[in-house]
Each structure stands twice: as C-alpha cells, then as structure tokens.
Protein backbone atom coordinates (compact mmCIF):
# COMPACT_ATOMS: atom_id res chain seq x y z
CA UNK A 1 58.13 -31.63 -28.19
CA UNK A 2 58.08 -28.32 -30.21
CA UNK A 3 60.97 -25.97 -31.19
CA UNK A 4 59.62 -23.33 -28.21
CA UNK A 5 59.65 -25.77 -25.76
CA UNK A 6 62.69 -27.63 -26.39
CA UNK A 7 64.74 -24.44 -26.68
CA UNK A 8 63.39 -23.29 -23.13
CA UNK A 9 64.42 -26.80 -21.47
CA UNK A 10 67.87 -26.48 -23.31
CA UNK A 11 67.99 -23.01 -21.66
CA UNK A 12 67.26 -23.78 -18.13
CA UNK A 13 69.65 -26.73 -18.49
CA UNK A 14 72.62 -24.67 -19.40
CA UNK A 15 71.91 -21.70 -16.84
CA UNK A 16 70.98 -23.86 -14.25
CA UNK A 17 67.32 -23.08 -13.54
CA UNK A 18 65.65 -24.92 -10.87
CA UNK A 19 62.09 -24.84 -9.15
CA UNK A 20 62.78 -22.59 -5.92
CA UNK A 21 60.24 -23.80 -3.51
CA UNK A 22 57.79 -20.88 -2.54
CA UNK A 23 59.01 -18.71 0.79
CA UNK A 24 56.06 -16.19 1.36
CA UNK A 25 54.87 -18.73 4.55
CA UNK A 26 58.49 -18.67 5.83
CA UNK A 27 58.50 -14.62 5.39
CA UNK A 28 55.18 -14.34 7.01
CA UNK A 29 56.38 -16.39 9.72
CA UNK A 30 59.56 -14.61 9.96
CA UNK A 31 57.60 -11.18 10.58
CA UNK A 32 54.78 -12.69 13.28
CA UNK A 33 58.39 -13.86 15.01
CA UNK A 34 59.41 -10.20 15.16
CA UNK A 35 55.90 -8.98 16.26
CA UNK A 36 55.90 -11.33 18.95
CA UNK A 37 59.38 -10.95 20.15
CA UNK A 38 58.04 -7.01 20.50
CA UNK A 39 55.51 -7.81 21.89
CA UNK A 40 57.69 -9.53 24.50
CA UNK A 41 60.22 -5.95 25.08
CA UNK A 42 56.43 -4.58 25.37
CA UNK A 43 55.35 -6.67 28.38
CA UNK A 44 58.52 -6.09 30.00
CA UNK A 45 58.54 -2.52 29.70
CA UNK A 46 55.29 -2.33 31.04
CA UNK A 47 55.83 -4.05 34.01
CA UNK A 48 59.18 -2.19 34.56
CA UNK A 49 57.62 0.90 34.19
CA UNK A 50 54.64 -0.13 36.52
CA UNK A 51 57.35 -0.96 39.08
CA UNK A 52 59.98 1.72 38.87
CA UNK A 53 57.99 5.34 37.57
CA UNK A 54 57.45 6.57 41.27
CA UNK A 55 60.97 4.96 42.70
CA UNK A 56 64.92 6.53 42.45
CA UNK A 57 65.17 3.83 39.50
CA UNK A 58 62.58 5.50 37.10
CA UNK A 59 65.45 6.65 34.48
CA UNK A 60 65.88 2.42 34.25
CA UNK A 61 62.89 3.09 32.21
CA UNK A 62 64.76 4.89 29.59
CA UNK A 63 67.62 2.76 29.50
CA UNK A 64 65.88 0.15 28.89
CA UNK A 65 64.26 1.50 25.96
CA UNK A 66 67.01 3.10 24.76
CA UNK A 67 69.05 -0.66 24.78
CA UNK A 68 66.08 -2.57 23.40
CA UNK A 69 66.07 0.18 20.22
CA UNK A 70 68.94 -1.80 17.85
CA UNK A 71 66.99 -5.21 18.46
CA UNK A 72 63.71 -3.76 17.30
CA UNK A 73 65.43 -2.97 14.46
CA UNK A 74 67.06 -5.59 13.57
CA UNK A 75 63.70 -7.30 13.91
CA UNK A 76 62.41 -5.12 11.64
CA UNK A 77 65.48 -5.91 9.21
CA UNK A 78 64.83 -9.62 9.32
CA UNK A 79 61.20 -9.45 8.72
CA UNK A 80 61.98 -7.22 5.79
CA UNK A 81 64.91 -9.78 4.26
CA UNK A 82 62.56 -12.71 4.72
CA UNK A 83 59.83 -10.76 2.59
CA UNK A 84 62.73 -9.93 0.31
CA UNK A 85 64.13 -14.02 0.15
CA UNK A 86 60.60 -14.21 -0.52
CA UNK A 87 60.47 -12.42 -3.30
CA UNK A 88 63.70 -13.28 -4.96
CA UNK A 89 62.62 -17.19 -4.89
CA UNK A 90 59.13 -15.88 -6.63
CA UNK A 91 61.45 -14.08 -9.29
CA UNK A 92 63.29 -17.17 -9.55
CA UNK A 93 66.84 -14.83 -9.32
CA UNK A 94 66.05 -12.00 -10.70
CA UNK A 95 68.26 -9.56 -10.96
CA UNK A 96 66.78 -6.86 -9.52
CA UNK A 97 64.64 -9.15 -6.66
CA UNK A 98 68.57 -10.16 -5.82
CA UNK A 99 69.80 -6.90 -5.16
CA UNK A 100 66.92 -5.88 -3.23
CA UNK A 101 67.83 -9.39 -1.00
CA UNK A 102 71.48 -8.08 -0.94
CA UNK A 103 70.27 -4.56 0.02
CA UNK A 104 68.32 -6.17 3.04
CA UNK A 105 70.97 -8.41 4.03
CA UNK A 106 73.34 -5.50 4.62
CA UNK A 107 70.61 -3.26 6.35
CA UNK A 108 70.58 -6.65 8.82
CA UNK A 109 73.91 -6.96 9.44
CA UNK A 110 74.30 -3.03 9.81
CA UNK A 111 71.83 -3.15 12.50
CA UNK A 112 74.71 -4.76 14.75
CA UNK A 113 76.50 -1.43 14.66
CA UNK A 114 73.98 -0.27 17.67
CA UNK A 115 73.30 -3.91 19.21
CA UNK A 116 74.40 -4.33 23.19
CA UNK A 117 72.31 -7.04 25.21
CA UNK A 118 69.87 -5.26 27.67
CA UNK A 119 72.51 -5.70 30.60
CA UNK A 120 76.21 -5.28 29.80
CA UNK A 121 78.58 -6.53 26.70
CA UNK A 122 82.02 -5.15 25.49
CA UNK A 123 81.57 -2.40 23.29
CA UNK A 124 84.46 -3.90 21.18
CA UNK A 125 83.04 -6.92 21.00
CA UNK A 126 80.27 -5.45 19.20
CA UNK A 127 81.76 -2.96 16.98
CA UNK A 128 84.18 -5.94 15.82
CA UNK A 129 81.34 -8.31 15.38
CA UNK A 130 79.21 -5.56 13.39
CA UNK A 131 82.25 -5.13 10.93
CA UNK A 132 82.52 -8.70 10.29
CA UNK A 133 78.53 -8.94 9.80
CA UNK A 134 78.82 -5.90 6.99
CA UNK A 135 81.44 -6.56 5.18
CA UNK A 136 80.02 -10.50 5.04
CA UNK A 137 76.43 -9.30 4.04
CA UNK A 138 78.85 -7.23 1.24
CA UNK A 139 80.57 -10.19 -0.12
CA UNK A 140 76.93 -11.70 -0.07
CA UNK A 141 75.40 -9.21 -2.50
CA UNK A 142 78.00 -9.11 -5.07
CA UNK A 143 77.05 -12.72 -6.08
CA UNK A 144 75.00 -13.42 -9.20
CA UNK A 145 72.88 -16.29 -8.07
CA UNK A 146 70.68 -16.84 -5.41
CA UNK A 147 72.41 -20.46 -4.78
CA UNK A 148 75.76 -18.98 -4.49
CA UNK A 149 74.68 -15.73 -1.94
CA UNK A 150 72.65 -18.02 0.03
CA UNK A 151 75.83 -19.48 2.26
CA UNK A 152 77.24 -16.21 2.67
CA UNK A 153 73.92 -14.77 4.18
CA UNK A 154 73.37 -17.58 6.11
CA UNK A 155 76.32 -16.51 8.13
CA UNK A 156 75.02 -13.21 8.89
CA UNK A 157 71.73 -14.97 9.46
CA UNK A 158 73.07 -17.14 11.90
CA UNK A 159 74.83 -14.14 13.98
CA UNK A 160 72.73 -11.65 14.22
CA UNK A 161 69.95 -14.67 15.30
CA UNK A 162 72.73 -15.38 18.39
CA UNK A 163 72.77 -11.73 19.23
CA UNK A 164 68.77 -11.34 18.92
CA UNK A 165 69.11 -14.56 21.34
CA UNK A 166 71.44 -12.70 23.92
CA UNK A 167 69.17 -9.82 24.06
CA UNK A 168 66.32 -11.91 24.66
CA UNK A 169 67.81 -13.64 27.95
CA UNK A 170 69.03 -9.99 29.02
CA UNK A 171 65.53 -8.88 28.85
CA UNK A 172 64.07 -11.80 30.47
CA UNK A 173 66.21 -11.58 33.15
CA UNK A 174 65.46 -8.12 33.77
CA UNK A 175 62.10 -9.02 34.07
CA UNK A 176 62.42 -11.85 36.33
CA UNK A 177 64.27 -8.98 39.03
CA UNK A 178 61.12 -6.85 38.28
CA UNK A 179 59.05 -9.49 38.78
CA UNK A 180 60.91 -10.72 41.89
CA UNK A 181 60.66 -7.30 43.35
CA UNK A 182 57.48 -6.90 43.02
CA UNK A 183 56.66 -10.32 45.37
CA UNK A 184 59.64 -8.50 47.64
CA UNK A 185 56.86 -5.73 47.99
CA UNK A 186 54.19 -7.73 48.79
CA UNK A 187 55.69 -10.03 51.40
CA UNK A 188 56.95 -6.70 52.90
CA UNK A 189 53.93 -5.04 52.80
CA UNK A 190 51.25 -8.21 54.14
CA UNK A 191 53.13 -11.23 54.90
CA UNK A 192 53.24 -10.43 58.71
CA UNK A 193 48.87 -9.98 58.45
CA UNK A 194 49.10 -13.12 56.52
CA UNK A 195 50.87 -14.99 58.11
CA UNK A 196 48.38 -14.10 61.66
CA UNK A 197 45.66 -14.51 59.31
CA UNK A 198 46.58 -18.22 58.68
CA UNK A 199 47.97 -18.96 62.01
CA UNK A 200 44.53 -17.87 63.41
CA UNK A 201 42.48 -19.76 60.80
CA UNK A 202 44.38 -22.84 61.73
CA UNK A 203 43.64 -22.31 65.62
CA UNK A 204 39.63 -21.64 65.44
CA UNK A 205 39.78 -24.72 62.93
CA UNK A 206 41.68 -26.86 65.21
CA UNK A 207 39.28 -25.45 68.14
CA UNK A 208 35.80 -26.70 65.92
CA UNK A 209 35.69 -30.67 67.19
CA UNK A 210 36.04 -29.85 70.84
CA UNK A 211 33.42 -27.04 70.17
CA UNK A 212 31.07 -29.54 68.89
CA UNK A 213 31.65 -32.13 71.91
CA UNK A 214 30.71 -29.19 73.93
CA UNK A 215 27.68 -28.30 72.25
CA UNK A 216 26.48 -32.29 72.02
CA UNK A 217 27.74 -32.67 75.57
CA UNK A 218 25.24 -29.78 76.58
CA UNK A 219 22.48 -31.34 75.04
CA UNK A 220 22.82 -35.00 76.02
CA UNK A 221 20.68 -36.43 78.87
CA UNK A 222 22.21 -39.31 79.84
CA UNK A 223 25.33 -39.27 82.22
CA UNK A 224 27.21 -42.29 80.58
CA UNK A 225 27.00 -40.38 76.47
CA UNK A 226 28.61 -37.21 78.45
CA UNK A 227 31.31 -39.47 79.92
CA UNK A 228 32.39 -40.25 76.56
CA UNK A 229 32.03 -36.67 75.31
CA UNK A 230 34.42 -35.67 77.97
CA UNK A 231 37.13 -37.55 75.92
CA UNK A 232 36.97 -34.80 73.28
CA UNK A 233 36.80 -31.87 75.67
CA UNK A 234 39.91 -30.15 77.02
CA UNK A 235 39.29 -30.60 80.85
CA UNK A 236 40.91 -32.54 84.12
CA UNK A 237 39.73 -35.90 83.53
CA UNK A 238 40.16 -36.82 87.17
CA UNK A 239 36.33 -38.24 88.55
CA UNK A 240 34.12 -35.08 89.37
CA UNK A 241 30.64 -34.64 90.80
CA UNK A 242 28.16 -34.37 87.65
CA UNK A 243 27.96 -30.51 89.11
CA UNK A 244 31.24 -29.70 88.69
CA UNK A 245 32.17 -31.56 85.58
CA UNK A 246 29.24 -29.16 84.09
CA UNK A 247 31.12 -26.22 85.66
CA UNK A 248 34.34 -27.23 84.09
CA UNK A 249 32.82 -28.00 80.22
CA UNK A 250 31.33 -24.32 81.10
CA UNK A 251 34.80 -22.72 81.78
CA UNK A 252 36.11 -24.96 79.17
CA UNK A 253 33.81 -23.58 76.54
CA UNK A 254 34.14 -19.55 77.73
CA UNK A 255 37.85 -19.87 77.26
CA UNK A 256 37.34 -21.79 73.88
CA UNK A 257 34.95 -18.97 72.45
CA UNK A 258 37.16 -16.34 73.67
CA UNK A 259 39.63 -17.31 71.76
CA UNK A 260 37.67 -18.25 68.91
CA UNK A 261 35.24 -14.95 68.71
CA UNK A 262 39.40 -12.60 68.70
CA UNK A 263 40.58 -14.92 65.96
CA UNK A 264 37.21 -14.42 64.12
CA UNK A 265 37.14 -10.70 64.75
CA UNK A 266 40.96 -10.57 63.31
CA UNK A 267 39.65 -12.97 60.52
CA UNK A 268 36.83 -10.88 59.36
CA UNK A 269 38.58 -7.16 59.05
CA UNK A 270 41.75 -8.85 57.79
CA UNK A 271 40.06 -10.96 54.86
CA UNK A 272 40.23 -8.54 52.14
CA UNK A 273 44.28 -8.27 52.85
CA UNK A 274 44.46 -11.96 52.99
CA UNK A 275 42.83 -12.07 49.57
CA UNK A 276 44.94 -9.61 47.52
CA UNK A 277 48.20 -11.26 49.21
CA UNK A 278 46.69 -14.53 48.04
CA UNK A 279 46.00 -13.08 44.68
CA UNK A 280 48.83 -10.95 43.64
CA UNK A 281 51.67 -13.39 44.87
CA UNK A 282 49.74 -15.71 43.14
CA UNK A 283 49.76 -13.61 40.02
CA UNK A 284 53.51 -12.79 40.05
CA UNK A 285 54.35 -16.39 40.28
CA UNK A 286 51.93 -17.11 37.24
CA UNK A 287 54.06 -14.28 35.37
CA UNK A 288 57.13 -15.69 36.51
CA UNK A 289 56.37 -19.25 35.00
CA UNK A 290 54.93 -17.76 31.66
CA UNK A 291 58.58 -15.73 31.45
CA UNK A 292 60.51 -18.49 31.84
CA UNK A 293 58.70 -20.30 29.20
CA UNK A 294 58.46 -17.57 27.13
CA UNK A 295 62.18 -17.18 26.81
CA UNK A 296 62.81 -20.99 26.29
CA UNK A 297 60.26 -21.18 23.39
CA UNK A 298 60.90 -17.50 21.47
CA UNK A 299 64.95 -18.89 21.59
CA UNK A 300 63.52 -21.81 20.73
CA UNK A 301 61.78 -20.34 17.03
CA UNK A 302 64.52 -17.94 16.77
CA UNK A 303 66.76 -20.71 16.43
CA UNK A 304 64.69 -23.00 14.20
CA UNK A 305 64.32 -19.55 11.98
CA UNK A 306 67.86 -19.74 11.58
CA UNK A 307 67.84 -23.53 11.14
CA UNK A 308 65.17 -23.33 8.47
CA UNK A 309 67.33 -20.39 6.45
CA UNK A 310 70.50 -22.79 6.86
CA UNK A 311 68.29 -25.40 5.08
CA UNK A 312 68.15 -22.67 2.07
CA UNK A 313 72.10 -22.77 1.66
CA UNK A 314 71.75 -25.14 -1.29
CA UNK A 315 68.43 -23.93 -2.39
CA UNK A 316 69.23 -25.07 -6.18
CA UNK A 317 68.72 -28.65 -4.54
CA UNK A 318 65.47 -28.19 -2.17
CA UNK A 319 63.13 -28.09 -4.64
CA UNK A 320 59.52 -26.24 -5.05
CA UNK A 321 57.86 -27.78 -1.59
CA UNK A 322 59.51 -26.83 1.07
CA UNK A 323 58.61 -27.53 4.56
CA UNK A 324 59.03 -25.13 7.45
CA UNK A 325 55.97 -26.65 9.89
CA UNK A 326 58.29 -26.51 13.04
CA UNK A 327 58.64 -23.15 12.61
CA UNK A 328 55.45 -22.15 12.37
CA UNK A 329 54.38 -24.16 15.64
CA UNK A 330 57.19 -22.82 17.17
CA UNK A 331 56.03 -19.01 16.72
CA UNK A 332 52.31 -20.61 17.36
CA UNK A 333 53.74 -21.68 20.88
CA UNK A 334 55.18 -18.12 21.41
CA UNK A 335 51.49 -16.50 20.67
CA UNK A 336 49.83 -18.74 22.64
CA UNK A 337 51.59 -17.61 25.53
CA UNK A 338 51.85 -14.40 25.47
CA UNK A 339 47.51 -15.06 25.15
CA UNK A 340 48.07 -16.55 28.39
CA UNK A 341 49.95 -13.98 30.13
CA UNK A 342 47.50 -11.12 29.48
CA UNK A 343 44.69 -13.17 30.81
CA UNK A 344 43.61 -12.22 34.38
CA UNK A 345 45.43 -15.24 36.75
CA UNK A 346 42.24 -17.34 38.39
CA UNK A 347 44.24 -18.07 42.03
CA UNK A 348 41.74 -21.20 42.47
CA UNK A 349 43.61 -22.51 39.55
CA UNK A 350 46.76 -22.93 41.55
C-alpha cells in the first residue's frame, strides 16, 4: 500500500466515511409517487366537476381545489427532498448537498402551515402540528452529518406522510359521494323503464315453451302427439271434442301473442335506455371498485415511502446497495390502476 492510499484510508477511518448506498431510484420513485397521487386529486376533480358545474353545489368545485392546494405542495416538497437525499448521499455529505437537504426538509415541513384534510380538521390542530414539523426540520439542518440529521428528518418524514395519508382518505371519500350520486341519478332517472324492461323480458321468455307447443301442436297430424302437447299448453284440460280443443289452443295462442307482441313493442323502443342504464351503473360501480383500491394501495406506497426513509436513519450502517423493490411495486400498483380506470368499462366483463 502506498503513502496516498494509506493516508486516505487513515482519513476516512478517523472522520467516519462510509459507502452511502446510491438514492437516485428511491428519489425517482419518490416523485412518480407524487405524480400519481395528482393524478389521483385530478380524477376526482374531474368527476366532481362533471357532477356538480350545472347544480347549487358548483362552488364545491372550488373548495375542493382550494383544500387539495397545500397537499400538492407538499408533494412537490417531498419529491424535491428525495432528489435532494439523493444528492447529498452522491456527495457523500457534502456540505453544501447537506444544506440544500436541510433547506428541503424545512420547505416540507413548512408546507403543513396550509395542510387541512379535504373534509374538516381543527385548525389548531394543524397550526400546532406545523410548528412542531418546522422547528424539527430546524433542529434537522443544523447537524453536520448526514447520519446524525437523518433521525431528526425522519420525524418530519413520518408526519407529514400521516397527513398526506389523511388527505388521501378525505379525497377518496369525497369521491365515493360523487360517485354514489351519480348511480342516485341514474336509478332516478331509468330504474322504473328498467325495471319494466326486465320484468317484460322475463314474461315473453317465460311465454317461449308454451309458444312452441302451440306451434308443434298446430302442425302435428296425429291426435294422440297433440294430447301430449296439450300438457305444455295453458288450457282446461278437462276431455274436449278435437274441434274445440283446436278452438281453445287458438284462444290460447291469441292471448299468448298479445301479450307477447306489447312486451316486444315496449322491448324494442325501450332497448337503447336499457343499455345505457346497463352501462353507466355498470361503469360507476367499476369506478367505485378502482377507488377503493386506489386508496388502499397509494396509502399503501405512501407508507412504505416512509418505511424505506426510516430504513435511512442509520445510513452510516446500510451500506452502498440498498434495496427499495417494495416501493417501487408499490407505486407500479398505483399506475397500473389508475391505467385501468381511464379505460372505457366493457359491461360484458361484469
């Protein structure tokens, strides 16, 4: 070993140098988790806007944009600390890379100043929590070392990731009630047609056997095969003459097509109704289910986010790999969904 060598060994011995594992896939990560938590607000808004803009409830709109604006950036704020962890773990402490990380941290945990879920929280409850969230992400940047800011952040990290996660079921559960109302509309508006339409599909199907036996029974020639068609024909089944027996099938089968030919009139200029009651309840529902699991599986990367930046506490000690596959499947799961929800619902699926 030469002089140059040995000196820089003895050097990162004494000030503690370690290989900080490489965080630019945990920072990418970090930011497609804020795009597709946006993208999330984005689907809501749309469908509250498609629901309320020509109702009493259109300044709901606003509100909700209005409420959703300290989220988005605090998204914004933890893609941008990520980058900066990033960074810093490139630098391998740095001093400057570490202020910029202490600068971010701060911007984070000012973001809290604004934050209120979508529906209702304490205003005190806030404003106390946003001073506590400062003046940790202040203790956090005076600190020399990556290894010793790392646990302070981590508590900001792990707050503002619970308030992010009360947001989210605020918003979801505004757009469930959206969602809801919409079906509320459509049962309203064609769930009495429907309802006919299927009641009269089920008679004129229930009518087709006997209608059959009538048509064979008109075509057989021999007494004793019409004797058992009479079996399947609605008719006194008391002995008749041949004569009137035919007479009765006859009656029988006016009353039958009577019946049938309404119910197939009603059919006919009621399908298209039928179809986009089908189809839109059927689409609702779809969005309903792709909510729901939406919710559980963004809170679900949100929290392994703040699980994988817990595993950073002692970073001296986790070495240059670093594993954060979870999280990326996790944020996978939350794109494939949202892929789902903007594709056009396919009611034969259901």
């Amino acid at each position: 070993m030469n002089r140059l060598t040995g000196g820089l060994l003895c050097f990162c011995l004494l000030s503690g140098c370690a290989a900080l594992p490489d965080l630019s896939g945990y920072a990418e990560q970090t930011q497609q988790l804020a795009a597709a938590i946006n993208k999330s607000y984005a689907q809501t808004e749309t469908d509250v806007t498609q629901r309320y803009i020509k109702t009493q409830k259109k300044s709901m709109i606003d509100t909700l944009r209005k409420a959703w604006q300290p989220t988005q950036q605090a998204l914004t704020a933890m893609a941008a600390y990520a980058d900066a962890l990033a960074r810093c773990t490139a630098a391998n402490n740095d001093p400057k890379a570490l202020h910029q990380l202490g600068t971010q941290l701060n911007r984070l945990a000012t973001t809290a100043r604004n934050f209120a879920p979508v529906q209702g929280r304490a205003a005190s409850e806030i404003a106390n929590a946003a001073v506590f969230l400062i003046k940790q992400a202040q203790l956090a940047a005076t600190r020399k070392k990556l290894g010793l800011l790392l646990p302070d952040a981590d508590v900001v990290i792990q707050r503002m990731a619970s308030l992010i996660q009360e947001n989210l079921t605020d918003l979801q559960r505004i757009h469930q009630v959206v969602l809801e109302d919409n079906l509320d509309d459509l049962f309203v508006k064609y769930a009495k047609t429907a309802r006919q339409y299927e009641e009269r599909l089920k008679i004129n199907e229930s009518l087709m056997p006997e209608m059959l036996a009538i048509a064979e029974y008109k075509q057989a020639k021999l007494q004793a095969r019409k004797a058992n068609l009479l079996q399947d024909i609605n008719i006194d089944r008391h002995p008749v003459q041949p004569a009137a027996e035919e007479e009765l099938v006859k009656r029988r089968e006016a009353d039958i097509l009577q019946v049938y030919n309404a119910n197939q009139e009603f059919l006919k200029n009621n399908e298209s109704i039928y179809k986009e009651y089908i189809q839109s309840s059927a689409a609702i529902e779809e969005k309903l289910v792709q909510s729901n699991m939406l919710l559980r599986n963004t809170i679900a990367a949100l929290q392994l986010w703040a699980q994988t930046h817990a595993s950073l506490k002692q970073i001296d000690a986790v070495g240059k790999s670093f594993s954060f596959a979870e999280f990326v499947t996790a944020v996978q799961n939350i794109q494939q969904i949202h892929q789902a929800y903007e594709r056009p619902i396919n009611p034969s699926r259901r």
